[in-house]
C-alpha atoms as a PDB file:
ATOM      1  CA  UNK A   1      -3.754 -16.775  -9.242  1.00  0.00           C
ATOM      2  CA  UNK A   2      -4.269 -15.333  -5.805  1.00  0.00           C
ATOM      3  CA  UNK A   3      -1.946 -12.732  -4.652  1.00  0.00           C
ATOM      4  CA  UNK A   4      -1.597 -12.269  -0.369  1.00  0.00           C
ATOM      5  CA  UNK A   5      -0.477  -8.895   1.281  1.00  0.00           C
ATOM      6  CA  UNK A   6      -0.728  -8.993   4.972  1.00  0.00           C
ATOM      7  CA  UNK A   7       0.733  -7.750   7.889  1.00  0.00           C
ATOM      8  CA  UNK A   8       1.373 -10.918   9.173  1.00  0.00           C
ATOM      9  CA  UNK A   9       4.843 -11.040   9.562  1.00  0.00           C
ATOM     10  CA  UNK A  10       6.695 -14.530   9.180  1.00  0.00           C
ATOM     11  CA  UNK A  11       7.580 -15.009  13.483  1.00  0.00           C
ATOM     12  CA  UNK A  12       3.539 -16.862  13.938  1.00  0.00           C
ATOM     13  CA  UNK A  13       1.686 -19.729  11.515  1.00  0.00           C
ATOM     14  CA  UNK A  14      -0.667 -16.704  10.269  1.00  0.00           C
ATOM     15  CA  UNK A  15       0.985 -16.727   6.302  1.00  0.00           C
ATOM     16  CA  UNK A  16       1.466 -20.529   6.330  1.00  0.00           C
ATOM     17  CA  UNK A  17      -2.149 -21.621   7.521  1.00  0.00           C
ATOM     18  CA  UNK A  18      -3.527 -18.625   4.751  1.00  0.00           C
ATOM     19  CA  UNK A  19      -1.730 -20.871   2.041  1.00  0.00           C
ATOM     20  CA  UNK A  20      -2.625 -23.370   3.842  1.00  0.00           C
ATOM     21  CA  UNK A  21      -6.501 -23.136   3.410  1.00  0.00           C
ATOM     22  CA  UNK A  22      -5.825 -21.667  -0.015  1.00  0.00           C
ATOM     23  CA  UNK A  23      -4.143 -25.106  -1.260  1.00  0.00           C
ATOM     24  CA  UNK A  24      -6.862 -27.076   0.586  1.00  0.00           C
ATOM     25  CA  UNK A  25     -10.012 -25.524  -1.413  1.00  0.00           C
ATOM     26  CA  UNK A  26      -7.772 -25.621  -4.396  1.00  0.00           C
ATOM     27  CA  UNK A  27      -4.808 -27.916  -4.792  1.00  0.00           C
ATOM     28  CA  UNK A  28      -3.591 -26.069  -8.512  1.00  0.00           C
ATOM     29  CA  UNK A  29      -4.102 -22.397  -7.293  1.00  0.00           C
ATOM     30  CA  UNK A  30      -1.099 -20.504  -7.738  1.00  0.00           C
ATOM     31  CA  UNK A  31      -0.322 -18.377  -4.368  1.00  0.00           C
ATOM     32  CA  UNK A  32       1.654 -15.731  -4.505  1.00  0.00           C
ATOM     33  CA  UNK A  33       3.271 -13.505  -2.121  1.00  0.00           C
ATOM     34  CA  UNK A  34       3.461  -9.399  -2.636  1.00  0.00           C
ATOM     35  CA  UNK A  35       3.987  -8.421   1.155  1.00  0.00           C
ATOM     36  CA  UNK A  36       3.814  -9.831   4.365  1.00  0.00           C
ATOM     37  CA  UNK A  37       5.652  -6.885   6.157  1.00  0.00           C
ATOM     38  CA  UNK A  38       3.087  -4.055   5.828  1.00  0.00           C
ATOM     39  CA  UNK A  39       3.262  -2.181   8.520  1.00  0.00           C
ATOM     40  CA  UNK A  40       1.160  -3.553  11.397  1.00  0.00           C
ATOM     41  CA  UNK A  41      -2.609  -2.207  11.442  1.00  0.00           C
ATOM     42  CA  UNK A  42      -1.575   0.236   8.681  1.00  0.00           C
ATOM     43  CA  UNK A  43      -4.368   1.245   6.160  1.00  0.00           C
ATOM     44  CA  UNK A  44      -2.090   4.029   4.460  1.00  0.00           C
ATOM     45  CA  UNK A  45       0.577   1.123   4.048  1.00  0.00           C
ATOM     46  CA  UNK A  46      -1.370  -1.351   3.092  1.00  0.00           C
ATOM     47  CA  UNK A  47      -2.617   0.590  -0.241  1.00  0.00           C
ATOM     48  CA  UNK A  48       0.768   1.897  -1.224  1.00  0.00           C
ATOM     49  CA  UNK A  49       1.480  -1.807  -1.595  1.00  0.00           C
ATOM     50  CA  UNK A  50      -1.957  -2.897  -3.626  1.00  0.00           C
ATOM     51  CA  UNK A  51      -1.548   0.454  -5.504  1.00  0.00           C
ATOM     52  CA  UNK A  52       1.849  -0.403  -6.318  1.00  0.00           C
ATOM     53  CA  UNK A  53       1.729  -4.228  -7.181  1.00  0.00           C
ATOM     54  CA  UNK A  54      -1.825  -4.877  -8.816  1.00  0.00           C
ATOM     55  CA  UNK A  55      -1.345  -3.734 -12.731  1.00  0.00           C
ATOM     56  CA  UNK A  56       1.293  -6.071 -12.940  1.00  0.00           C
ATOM     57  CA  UNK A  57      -0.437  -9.061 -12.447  1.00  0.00           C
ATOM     58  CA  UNK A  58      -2.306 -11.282 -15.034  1.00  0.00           C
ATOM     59  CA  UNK A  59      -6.050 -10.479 -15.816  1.00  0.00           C
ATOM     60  CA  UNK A  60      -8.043 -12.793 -13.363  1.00  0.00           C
ATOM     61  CA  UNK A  61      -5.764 -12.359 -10.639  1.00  0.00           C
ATOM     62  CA  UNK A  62      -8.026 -12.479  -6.954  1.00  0.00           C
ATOM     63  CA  UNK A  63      -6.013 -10.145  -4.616  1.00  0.00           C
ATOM     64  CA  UNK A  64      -6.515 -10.935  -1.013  1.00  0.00           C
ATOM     65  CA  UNK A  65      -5.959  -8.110   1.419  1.00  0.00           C
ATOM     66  CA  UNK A  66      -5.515  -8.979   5.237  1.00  0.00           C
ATOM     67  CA  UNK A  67      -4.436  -5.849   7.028  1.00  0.00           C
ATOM     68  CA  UNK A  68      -7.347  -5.976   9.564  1.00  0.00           C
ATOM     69  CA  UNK A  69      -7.121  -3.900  12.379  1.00  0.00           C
ATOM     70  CA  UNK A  70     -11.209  -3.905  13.211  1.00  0.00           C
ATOM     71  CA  UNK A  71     -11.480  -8.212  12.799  1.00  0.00           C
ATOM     72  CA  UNK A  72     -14.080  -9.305  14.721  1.00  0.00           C
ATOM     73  CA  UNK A  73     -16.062  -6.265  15.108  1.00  0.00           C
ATOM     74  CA  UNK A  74     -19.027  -4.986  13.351  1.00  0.00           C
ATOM     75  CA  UNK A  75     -16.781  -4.096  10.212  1.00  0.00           C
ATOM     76  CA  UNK A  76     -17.675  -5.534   6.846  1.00  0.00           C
ATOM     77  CA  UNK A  77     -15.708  -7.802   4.717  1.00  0.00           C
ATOM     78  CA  UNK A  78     -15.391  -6.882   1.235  1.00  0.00           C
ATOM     79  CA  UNK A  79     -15.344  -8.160  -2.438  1.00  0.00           C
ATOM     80  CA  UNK A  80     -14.508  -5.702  -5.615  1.00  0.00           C
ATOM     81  CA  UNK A  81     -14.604  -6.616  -9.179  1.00  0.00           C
ATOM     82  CA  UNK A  82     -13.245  -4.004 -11.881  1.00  0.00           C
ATOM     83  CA  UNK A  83     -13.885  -6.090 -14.728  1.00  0.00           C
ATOM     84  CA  UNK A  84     -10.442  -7.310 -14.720  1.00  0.00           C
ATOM     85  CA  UNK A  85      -9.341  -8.747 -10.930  1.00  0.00           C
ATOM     86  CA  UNK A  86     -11.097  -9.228  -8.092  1.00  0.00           C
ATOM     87  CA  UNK A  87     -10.124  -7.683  -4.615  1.00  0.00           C
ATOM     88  CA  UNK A  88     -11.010  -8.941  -1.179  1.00  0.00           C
ATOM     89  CA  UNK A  89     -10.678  -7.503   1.604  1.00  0.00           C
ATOM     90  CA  UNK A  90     -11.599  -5.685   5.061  1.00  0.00           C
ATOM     91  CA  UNK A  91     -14.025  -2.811   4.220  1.00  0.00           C
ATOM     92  CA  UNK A  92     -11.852  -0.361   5.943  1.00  0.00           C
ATOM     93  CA  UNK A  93     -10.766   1.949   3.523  1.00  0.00           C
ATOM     94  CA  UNK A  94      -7.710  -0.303   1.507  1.00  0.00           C
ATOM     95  CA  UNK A  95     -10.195  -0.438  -1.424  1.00  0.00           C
ATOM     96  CA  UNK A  96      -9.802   3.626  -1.924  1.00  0.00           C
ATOM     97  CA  UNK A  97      -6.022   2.716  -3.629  1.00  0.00           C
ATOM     98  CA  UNK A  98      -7.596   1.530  -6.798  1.00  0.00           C
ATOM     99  CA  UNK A  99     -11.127   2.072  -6.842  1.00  0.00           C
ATOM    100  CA  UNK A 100     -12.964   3.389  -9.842  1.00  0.00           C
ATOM    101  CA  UNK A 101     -16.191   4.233 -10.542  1.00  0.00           C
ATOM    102  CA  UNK A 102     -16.848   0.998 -13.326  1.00  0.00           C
ATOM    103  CA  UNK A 103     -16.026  -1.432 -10.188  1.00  0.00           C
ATOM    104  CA  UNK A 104     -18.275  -3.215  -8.864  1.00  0.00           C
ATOM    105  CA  UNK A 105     -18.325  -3.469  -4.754  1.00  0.00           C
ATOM    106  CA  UNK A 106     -20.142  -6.645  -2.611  1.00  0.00           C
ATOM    107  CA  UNK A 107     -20.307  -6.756   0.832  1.00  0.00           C
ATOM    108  CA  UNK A 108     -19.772 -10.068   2.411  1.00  0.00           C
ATOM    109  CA  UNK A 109     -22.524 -12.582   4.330  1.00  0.00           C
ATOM    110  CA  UNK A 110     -21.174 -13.751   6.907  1.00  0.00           C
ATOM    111  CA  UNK A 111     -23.864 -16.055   7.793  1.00  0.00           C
ATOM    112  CA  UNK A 112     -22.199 -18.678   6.164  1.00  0.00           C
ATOM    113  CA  UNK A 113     -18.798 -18.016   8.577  1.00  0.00           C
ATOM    114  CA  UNK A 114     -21.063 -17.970  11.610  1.00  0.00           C
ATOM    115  CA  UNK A 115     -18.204 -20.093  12.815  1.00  0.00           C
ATOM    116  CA  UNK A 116     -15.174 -18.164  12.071  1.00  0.00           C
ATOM    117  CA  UNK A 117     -12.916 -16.930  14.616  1.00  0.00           C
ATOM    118  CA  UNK A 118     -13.378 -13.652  15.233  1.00  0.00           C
ATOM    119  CA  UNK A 119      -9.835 -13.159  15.506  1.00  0.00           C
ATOM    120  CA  UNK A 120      -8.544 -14.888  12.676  1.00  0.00           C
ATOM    121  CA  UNK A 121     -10.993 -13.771   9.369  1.00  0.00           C
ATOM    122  CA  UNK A 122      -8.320 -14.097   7.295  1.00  0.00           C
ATOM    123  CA  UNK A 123      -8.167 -17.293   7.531  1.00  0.00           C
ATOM    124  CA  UNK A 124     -12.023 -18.703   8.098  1.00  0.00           C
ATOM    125  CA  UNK A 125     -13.452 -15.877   5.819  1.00  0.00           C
ATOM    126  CA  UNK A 126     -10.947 -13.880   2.848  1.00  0.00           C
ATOM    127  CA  UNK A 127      -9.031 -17.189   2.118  1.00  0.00           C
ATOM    128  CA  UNK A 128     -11.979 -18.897   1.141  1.00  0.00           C
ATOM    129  CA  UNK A 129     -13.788 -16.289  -0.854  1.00  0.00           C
ATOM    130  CA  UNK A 130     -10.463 -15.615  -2.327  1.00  0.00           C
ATOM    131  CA  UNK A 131     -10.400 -19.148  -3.005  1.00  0.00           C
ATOM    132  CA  UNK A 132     -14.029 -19.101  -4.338  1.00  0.00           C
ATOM    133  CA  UNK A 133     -13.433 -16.268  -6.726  1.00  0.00           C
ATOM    134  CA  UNK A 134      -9.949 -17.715  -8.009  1.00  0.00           C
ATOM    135  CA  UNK A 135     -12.509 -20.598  -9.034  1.00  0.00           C
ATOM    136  CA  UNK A 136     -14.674 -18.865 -11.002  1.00  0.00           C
ATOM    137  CA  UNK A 137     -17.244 -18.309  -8.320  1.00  0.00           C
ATOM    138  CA  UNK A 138     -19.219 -14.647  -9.204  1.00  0.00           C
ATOM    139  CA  UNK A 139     -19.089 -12.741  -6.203  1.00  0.00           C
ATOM    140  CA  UNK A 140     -22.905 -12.777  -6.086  1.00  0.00           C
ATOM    141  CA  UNK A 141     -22.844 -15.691  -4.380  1.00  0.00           C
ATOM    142  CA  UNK A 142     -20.786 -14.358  -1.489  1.00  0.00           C
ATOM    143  CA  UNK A 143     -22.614 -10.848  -0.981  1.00  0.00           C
ATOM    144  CA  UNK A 144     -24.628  -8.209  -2.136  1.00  0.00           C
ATOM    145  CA  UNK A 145     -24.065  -5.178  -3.826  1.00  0.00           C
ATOM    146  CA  UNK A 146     -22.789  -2.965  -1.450  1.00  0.00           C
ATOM    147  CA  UNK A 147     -24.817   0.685  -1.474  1.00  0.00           C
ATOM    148  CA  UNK A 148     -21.282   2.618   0.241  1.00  0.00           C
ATOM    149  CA  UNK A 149     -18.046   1.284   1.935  1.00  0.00           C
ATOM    150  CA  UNK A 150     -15.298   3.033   4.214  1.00  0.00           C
ATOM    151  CA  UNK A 151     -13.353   4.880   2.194  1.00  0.00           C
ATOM    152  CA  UNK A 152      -9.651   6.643   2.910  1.00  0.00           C
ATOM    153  CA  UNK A 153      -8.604   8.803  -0.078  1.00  0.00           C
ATOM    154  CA  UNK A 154      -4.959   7.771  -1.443  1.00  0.00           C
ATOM    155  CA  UNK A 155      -2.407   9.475  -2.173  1.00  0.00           C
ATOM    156  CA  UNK A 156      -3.367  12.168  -0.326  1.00  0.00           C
ATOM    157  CA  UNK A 157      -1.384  15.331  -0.854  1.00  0.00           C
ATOM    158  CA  UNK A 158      -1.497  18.829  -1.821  1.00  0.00           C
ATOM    159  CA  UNK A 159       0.750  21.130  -3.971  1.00  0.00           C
ATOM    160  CA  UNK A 160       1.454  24.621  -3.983  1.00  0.00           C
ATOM    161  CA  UNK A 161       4.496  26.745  -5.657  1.00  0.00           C
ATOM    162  CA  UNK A 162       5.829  27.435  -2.099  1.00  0.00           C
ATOM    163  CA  UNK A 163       5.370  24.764  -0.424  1.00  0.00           C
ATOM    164  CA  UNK A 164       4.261  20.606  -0.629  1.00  0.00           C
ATOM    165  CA  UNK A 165       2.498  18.479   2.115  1.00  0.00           C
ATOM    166  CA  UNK A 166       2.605  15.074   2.018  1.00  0.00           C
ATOM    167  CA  UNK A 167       2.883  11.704   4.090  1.00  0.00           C
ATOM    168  CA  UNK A 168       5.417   9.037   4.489  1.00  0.00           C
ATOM    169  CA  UNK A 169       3.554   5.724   3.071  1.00  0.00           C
ATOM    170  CA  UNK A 170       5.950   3.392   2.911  1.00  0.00           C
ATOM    171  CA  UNK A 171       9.386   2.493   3.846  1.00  0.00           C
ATOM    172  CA  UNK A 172      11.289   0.265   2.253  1.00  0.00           C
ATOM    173  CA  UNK A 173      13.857  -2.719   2.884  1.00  0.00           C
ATOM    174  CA  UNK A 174      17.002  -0.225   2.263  1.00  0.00           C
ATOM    175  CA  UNK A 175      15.550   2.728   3.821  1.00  0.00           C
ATOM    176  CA  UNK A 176      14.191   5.138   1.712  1.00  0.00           C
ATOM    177  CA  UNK A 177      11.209   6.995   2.416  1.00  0.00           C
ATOM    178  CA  UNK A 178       8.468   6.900  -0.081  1.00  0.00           C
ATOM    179  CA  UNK A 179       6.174   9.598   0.425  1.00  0.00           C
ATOM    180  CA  UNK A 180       2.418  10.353  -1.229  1.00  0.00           C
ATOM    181  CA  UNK A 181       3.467  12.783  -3.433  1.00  0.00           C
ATOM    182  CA  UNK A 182       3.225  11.661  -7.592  1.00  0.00           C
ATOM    183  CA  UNK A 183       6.423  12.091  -9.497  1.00  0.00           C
ATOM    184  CA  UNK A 184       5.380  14.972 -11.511  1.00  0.00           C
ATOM    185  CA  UNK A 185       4.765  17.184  -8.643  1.00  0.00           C
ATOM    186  CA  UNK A 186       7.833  18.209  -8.581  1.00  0.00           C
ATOM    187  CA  UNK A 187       9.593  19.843 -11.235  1.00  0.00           C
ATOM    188  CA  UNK A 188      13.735  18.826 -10.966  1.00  0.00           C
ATOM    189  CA  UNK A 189      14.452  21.321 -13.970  1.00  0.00           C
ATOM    190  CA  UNK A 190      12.267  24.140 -11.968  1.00  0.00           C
ATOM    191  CA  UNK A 191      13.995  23.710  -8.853  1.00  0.00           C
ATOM    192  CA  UNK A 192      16.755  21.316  -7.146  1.00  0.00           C
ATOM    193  CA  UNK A 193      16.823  22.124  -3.846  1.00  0.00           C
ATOM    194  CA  UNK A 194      13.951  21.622  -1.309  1.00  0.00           C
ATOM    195  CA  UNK A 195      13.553  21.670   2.757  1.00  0.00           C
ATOM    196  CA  UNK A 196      12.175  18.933   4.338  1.00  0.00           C
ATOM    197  CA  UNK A 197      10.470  19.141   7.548  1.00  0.00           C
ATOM    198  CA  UNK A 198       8.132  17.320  10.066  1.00  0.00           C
ATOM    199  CA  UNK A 199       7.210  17.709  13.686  1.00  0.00           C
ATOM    200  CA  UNK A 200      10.546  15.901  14.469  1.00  0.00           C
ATOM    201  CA  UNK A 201      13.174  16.599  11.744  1.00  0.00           C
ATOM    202  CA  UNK A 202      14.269  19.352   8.990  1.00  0.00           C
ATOM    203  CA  UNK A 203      16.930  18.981   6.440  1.00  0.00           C
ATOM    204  CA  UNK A 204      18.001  20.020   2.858  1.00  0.00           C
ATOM    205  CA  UNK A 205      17.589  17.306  -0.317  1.00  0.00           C
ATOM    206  CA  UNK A 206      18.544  17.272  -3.391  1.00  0.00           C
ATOM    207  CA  UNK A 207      16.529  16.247  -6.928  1.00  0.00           C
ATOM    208  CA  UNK A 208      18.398  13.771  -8.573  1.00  0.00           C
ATOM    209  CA  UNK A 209      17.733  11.019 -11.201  1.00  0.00           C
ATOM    210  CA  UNK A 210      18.786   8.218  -8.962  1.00  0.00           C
ATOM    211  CA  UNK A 211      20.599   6.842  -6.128  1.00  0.00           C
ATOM    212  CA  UNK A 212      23.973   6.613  -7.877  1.00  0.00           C
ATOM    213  CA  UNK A 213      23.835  10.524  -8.358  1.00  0.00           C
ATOM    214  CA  UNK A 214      24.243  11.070  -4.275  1.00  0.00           C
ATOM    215  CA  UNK A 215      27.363  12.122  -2.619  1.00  0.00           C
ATOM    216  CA  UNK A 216      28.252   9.936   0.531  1.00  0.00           C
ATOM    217  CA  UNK A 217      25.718  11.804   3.446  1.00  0.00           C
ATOM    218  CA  UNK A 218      23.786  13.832   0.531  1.00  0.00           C
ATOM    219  CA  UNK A 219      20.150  13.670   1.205  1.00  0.00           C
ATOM    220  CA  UNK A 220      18.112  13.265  -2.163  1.00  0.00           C
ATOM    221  CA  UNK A 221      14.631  13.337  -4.028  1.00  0.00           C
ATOM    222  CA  UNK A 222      14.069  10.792  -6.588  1.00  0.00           C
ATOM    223  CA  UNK A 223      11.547   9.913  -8.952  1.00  0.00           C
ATOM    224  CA  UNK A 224      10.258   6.639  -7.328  1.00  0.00           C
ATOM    225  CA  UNK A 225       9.734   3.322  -9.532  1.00  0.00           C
ATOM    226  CA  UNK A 226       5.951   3.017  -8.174  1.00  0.00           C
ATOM    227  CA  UNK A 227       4.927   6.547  -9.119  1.00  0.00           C
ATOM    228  CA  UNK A 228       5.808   8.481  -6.103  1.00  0.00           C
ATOM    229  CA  UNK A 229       8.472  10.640  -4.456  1.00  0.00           C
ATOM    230  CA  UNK A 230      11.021   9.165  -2.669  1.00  0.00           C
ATOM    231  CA  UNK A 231      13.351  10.315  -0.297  1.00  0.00           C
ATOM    232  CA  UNK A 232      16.950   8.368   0.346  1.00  0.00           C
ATOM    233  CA  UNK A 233      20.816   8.836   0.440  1.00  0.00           C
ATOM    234  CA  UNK A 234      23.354   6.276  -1.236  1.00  0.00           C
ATOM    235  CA  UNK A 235      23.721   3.257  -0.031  1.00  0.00           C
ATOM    236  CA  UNK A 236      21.908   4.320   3.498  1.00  0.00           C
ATOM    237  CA  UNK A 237      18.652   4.375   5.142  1.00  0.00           C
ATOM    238  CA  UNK A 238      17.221   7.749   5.377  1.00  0.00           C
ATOM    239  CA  UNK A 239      14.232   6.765   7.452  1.00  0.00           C
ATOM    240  CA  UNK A 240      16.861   5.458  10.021  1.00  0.00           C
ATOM    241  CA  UNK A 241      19.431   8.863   9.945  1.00  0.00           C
ATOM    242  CA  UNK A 242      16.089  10.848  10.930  1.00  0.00           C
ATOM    243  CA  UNK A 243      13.895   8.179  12.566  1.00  0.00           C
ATOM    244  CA  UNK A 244      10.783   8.480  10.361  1.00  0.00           C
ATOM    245  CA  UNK A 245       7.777   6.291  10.046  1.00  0.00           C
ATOM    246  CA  UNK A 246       4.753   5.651   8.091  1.00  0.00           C
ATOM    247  CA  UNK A 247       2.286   8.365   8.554  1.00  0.00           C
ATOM    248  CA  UNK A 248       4.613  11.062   9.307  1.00  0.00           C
ATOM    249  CA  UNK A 249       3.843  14.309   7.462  1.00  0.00           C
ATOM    250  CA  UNK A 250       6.107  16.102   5.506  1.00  0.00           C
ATOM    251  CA  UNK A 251       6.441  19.537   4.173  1.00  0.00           C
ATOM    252  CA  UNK A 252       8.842  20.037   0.822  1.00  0.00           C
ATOM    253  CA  UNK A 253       9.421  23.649   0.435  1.00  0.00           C
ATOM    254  CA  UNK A 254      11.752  25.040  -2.756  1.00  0.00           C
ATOM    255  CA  UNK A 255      14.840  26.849  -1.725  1.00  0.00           C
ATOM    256  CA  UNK A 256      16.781  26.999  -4.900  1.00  0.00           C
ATOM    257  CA  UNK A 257      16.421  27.409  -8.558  1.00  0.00           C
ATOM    258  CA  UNK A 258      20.551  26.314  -9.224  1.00  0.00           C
ATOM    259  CA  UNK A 259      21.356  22.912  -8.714  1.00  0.00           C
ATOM    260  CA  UNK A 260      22.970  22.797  -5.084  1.00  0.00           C
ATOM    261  CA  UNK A 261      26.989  21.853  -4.743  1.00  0.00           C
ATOM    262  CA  UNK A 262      28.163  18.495  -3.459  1.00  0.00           C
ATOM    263  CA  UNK A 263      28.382  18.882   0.229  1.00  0.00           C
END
């Protein structure tokens, strides 16, 4: 199996000529699709969507990562093994969302591309490693061990009893803002009330358990399905009430130990 998360959109050919080369080198691999909407050029996004998709997956499972802001430049391409899937990649940080110490890390000849287009290396370089790998082929044969790679720490957060700073890393297809901060962070029996604030916005949120607990307008914290903090309202997109984005940072500050009244 060989799993795709790009930023590629679905408006150009990019995704289709991917799959394309993928069911050219290998007729029976099974191709599937996690994300093609990351957000464009977006490290941070990028691994909230590897971090949050990977464990599910069967063992042997080649993940190809094409969110490639630097192609064509003197960046390194990337293969990772843990022992259990294989990873592929841009070596521009993505990798730091599930790397451990056990993995092994390759970094990629390109001699053997000398032809690729140095716009398009998802296509003339990950597909076919990706492909390679899915096939049994060891990573050896692709690279060599790689002594360091680019790294960019994920989640990245830090919490204090007075106050929480985080970033937006992902928004998703209804709205809700899921920010870098693990679930238990926050303790909902502690205190139920917070302040959010950025450069560009401030307002009050409630914890709750889910999205059925919010009032019509009620701004709330929930305990995210991927491991993370999110913030929404019911049946509405948060991120588009108070125009947020990906890589906006956040400060969660406690402002009540009673749980707050319905608005």
């Amino acid at each position: 199996m060989i799993a795709l998360i790009t930023d590629f959109g679905y408006t150009d050919h990019f995704v289709g000529v991917v799959k394309g080369v993928l069911k050219s080198l290998d007729p029976g691999a099974e191709v599937v699709d996690i994300s093609h909407s990351v957000k464009s050029y977006s490290i941070l996004n990028a691994q909230f969507i590897l971090y949050s998709s990977y464990r599910y997956f069967p063992e042997g499972t080649v993940f190809c990562v094409i969110v490639d802001p630097g192609v064509g430049t003197e960046r390194k391409g990337l293969i990772a093994a843990d022992g259990r899937y294989f990873f592929v990649m841009p070596d521009n940080g993505i990798i730091s969302a599930v790397i451990t110490d056990t993995m092994k890390l390759y970094h990629i000849d390109m001699a053997p591309f000398k032809n690729a287009s140095s716009t398009f290396h998802g296509r003339d370089v990950f597909a076919p490693v990706a492909s390679g790998l899915s096939r049994g082929t060891p990573p050896e044969r692709y690279g060599k061990p790689a002594d360091s790679v680019v790294t960019a720490p994920f989640p990245r957060y830090t919490a204090a009893p007075e106050s929480m700073k985080c970033g937006i890393i992902h928004i998703d297809k209804f709205g809700n803002a899921i920010t870098s901060l693990p679930v238990n962070t926050i303790d909902f029996e502690a205190c139920s009330l917070y302040s959010v604030s950025s450069g560009r916005y401030r307002f009050k949120s409630i914890c709750v358990r889910t999205y059925g607990d919010l009032f019509k307008g009620q701004c709330g914290i929930i305990r995210g399905s991927s491991g993370f903090i999110e913030l929404a309202l019911s049946m509405s997109s948060i991120a588009e009430k108070h125009r947020m984005s990906i890589g906006d940072q956040l400060t969660l500050r406690p402002l009540s130990t009673t749980r707050a009244p319905a608005p």
